[in-house]
N, C-alpha and C. Protein backbone atom coordinates (compact mmCIF):
# COMPACT_ATOMS: atom_id res chain seq x y z
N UNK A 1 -4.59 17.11 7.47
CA UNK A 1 -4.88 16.17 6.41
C UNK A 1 -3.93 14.98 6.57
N UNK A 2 -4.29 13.77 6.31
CA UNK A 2 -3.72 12.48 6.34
C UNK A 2 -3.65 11.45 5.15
N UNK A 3 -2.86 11.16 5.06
CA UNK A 3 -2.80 10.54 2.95
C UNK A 3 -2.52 9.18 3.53
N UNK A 4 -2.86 8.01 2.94
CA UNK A 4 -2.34 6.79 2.87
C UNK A 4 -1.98 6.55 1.80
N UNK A 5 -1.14 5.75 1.64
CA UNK A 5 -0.49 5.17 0.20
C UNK A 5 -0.95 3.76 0.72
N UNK A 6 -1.21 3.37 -0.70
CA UNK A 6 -1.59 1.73 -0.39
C UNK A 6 -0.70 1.15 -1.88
N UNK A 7 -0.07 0.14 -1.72
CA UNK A 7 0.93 -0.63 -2.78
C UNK A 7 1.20 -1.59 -2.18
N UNK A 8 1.75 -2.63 -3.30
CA UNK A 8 2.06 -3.89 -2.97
C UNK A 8 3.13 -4.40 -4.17
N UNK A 9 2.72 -3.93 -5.23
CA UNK A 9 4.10 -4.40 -6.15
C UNK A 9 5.29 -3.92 -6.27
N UNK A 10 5.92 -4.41 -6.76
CA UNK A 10 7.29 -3.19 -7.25
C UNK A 10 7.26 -2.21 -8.37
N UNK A 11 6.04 -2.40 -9.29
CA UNK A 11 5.94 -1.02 -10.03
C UNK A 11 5.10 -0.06 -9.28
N UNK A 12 4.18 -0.22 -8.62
CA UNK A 12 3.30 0.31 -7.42
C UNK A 12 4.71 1.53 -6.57
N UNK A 13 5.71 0.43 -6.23
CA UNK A 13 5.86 0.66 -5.29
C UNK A 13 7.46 2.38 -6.03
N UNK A 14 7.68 1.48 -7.03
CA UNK A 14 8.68 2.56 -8.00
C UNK A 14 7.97 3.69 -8.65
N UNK A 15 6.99 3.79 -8.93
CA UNK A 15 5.78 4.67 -9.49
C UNK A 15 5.33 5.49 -8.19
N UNK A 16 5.35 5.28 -6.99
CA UNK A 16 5.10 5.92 -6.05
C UNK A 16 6.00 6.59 -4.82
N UNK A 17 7.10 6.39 -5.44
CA UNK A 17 8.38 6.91 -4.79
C UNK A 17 8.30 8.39 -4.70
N UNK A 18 8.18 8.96 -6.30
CA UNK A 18 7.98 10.57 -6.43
C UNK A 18 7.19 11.02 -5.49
N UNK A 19 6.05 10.35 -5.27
CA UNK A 19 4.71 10.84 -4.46
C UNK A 19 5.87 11.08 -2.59
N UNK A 20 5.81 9.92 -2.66
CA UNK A 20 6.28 9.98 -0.94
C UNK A 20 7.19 10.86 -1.20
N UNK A 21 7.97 11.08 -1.58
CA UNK A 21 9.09 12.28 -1.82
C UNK A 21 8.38 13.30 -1.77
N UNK A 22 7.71 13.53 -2.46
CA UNK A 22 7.41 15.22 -2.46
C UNK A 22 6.63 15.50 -1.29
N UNK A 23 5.45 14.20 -0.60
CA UNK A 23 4.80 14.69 0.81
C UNK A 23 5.70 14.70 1.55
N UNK A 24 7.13 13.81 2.07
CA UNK A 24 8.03 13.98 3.15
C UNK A 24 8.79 15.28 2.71
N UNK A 25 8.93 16.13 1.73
CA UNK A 25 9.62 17.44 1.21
C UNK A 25 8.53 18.56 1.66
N UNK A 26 7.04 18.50 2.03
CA UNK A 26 5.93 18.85 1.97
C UNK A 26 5.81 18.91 3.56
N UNK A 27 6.47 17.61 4.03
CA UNK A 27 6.09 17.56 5.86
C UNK A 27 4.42 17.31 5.58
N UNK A 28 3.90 16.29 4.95
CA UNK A 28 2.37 16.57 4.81
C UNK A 28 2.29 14.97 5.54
N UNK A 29 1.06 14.71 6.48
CA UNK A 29 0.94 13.34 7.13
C UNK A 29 0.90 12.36 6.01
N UNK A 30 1.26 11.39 5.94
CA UNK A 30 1.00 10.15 5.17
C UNK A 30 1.90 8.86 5.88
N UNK A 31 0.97 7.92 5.76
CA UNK A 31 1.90 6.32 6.05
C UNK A 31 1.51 5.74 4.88
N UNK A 32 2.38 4.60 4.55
CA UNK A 32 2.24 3.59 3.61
C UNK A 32 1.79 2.38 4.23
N UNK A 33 0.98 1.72 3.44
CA UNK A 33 0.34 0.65 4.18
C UNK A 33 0.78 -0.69 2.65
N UNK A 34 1.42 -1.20 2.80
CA UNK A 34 2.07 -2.52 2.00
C UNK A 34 1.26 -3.55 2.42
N UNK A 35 0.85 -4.15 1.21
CA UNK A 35 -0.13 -5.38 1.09
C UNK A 35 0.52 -6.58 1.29
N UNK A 36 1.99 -6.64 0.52
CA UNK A 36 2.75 -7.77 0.47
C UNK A 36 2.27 -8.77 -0.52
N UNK A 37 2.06 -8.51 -1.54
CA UNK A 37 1.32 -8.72 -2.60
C UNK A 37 2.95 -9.26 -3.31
N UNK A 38 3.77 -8.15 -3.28
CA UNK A 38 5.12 -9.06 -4.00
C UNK A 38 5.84 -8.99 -2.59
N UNK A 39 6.37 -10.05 -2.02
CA UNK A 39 6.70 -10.41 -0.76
C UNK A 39 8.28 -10.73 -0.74
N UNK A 40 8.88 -10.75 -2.14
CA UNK A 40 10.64 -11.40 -1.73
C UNK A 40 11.15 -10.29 -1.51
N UNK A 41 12.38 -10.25 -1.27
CA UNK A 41 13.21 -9.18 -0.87
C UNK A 41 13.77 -8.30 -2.34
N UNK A 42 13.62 -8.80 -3.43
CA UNK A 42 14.29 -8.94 -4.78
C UNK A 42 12.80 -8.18 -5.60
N UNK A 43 11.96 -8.35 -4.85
CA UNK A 43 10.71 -7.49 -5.81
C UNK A 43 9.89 -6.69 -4.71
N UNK A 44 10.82 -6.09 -3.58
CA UNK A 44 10.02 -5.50 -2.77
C UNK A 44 10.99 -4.89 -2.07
N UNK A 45 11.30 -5.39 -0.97
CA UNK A 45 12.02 -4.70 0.11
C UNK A 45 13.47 -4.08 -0.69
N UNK A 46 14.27 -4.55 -1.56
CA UNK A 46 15.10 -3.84 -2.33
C UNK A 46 14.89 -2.51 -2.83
N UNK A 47 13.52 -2.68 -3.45
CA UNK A 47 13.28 -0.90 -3.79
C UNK A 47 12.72 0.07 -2.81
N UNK A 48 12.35 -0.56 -1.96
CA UNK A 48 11.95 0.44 -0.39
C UNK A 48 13.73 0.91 -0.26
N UNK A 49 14.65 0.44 -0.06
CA UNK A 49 15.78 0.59 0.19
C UNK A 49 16.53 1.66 -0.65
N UNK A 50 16.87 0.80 -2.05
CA UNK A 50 17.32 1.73 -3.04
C UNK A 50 16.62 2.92 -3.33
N UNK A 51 15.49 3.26 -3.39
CA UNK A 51 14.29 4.52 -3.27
C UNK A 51 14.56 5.32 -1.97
N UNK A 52 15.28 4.84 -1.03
CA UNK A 52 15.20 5.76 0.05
C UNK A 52 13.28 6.11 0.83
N UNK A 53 12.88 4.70 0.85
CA UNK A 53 11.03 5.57 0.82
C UNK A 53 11.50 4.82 2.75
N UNK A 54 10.52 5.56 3.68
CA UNK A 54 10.14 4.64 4.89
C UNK A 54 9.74 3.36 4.54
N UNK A 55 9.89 3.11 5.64
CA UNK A 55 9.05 1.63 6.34
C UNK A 55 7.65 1.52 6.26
N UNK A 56 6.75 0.46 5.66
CA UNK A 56 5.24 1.20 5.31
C UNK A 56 5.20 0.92 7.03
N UNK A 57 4.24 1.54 7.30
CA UNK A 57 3.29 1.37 8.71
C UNK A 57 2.72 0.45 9.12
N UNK A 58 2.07 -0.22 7.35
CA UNK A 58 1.14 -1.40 7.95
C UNK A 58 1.78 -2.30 6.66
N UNK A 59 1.99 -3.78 6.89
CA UNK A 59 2.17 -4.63 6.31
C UNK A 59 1.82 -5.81 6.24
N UNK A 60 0.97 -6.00 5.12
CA UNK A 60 -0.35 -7.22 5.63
C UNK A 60 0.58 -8.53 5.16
N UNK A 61 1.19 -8.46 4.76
CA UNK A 61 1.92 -9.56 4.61
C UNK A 61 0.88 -11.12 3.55
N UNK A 62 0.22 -9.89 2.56
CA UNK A 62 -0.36 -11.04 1.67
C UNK A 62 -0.15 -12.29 1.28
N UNK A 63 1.07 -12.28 0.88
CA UNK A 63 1.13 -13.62 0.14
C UNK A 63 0.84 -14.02 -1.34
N UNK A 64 1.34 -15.29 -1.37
CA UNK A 64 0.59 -15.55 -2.55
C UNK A 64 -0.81 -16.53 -2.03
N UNK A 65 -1.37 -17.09 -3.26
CA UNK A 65 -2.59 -17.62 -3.57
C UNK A 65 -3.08 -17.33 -4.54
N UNK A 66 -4.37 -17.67 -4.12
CA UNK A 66 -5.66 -17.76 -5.79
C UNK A 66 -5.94 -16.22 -5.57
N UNK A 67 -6.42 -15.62 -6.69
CA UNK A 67 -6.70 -14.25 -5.98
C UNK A 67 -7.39 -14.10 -5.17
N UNK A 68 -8.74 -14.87 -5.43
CA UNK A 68 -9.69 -14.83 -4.20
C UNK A 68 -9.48 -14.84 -2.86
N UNK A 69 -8.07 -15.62 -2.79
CA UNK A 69 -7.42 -15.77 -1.37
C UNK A 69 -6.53 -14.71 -1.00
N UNK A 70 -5.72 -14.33 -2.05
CA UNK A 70 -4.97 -13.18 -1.55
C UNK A 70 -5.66 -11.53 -1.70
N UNK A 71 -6.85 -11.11 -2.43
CA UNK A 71 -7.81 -10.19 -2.26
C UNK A 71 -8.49 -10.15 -1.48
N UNK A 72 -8.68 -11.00 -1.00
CA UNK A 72 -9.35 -11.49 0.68
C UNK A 72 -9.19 -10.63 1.57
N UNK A 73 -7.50 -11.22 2.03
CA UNK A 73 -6.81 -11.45 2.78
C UNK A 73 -6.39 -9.66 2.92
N UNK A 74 -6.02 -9.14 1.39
CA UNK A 74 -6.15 -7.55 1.84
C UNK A 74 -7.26 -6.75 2.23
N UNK A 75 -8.32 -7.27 1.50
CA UNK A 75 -9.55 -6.62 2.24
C UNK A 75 -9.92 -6.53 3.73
N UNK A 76 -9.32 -7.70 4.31
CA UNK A 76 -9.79 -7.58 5.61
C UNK A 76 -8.30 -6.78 6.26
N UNK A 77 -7.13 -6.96 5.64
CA UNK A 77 -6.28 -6.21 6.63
C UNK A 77 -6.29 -4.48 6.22
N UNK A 78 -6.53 -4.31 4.45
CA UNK A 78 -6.83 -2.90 4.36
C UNK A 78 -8.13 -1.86 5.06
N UNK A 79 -9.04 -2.63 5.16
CA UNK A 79 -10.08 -1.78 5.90
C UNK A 79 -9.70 -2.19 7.53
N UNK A 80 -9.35 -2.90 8.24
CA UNK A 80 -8.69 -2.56 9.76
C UNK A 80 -7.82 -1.29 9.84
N UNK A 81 -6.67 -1.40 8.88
CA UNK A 81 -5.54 -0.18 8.80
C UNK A 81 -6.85 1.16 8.74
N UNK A 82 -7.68 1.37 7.63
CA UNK A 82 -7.96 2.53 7.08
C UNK A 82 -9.19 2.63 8.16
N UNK A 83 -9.36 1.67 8.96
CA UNK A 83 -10.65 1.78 10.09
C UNK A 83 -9.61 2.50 11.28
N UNK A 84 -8.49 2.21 11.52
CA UNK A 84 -7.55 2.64 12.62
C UNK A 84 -6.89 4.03 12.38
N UNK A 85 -6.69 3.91 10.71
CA UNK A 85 -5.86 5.50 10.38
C UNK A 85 -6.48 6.56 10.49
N UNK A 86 -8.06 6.32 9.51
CA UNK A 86 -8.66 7.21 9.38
C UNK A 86 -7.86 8.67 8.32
N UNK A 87 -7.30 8.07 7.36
CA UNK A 87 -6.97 9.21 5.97
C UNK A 87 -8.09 9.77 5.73
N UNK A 88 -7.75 10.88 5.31
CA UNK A 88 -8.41 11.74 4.52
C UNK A 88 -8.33 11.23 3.18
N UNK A 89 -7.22 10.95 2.80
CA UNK A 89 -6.84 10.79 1.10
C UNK A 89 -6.03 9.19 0.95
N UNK A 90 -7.06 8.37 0.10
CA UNK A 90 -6.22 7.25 -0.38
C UNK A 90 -5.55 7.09 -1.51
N UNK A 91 -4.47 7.11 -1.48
CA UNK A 91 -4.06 7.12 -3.05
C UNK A 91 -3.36 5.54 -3.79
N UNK A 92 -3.95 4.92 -4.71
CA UNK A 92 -3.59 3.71 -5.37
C UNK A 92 -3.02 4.32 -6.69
N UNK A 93 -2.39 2.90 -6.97
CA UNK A 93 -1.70 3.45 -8.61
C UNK A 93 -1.67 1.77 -9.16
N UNK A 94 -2.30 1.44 -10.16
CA UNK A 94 -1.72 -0.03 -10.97
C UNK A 94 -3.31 -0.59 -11.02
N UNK A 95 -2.91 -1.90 -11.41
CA UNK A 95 -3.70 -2.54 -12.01
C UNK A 95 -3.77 -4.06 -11.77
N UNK A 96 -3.03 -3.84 -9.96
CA UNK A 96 -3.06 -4.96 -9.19
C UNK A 96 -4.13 -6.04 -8.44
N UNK A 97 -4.03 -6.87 -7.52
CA UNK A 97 -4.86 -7.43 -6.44
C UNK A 97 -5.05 -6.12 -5.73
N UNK A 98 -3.79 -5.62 -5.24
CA UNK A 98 -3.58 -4.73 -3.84
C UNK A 98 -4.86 -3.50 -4.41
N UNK A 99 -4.92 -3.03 -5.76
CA UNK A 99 -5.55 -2.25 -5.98
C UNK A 99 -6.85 -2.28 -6.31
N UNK A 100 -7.17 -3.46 -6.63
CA UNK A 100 -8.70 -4.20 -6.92
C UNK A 100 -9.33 -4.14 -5.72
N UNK A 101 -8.78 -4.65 -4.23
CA UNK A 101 -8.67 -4.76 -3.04
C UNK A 101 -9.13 -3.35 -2.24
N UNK A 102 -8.63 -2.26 -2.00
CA UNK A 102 -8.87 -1.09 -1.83
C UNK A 102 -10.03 -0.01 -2.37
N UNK A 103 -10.82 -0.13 -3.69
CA UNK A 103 -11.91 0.34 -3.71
C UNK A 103 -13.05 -0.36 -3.14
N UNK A 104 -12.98 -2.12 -3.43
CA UNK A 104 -13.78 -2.67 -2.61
C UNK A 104 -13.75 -2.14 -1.49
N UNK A 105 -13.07 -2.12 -0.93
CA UNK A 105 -13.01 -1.73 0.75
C UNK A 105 -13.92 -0.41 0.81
N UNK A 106 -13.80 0.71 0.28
CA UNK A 106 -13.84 2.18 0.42
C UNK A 106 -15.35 1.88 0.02
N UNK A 107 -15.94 1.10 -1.21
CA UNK A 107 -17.32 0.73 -1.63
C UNK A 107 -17.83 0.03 -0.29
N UNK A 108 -17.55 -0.73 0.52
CA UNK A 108 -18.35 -0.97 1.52
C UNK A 108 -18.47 -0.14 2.85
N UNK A 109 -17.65 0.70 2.83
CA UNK A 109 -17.66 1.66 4.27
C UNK A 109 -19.23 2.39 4.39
């Protein structure tokens, strides 16, 4: 079995700490795939750090923009990742772009 985590904010990303913890305590496959949806170091890469979580795998390096531009922009890099990973299990959390982004995707496969 293969899990992806998909996040992009910093509550995404603090809300999903427990999770990666307990699959790396579990030894169960999973990568994180980061949208970059919050992109400074101060609302992102700080809590990858302080959390102790890995390095995501894939990092689309969103950006900002209009949403249209930055929902886009994950759609086409989240379905490449999940066309290459091939998970079994996607798991989202929030009420983001990054997460608006990811059922679209899974609705067009």
């Amino acid at each position: 079995m293969r899990i992806a985590i998909i996040l992009g904010t910093r509550p995404e990303i603090i809300k999903m700490s427990p999770i990666v913890r307990e699959l790396e305590k579990r030894s169960i496959d999973f990568f994180i795939l980061h949208s970059g949806q919050h992109y400074s170091y101060n609302m992102d890469r700080v809590f990858f750090e302080q959390l102790g979580l890995p390095e995501p795998k894939h990092n689309l390096e969103a950006g900002s923009g209009t949403h249209g531009e930055q929902t886009g922009r994950m759609l086409i890099g989240i379905e490449k990742a999940l066309m290459e990973e091939k998970p079994d299990i996607v798991l989202v959390e929030g009420d983001t772009n990054t997460v608006l982004a990811e059922p679209l995707q899974q609705l067009s496969s």
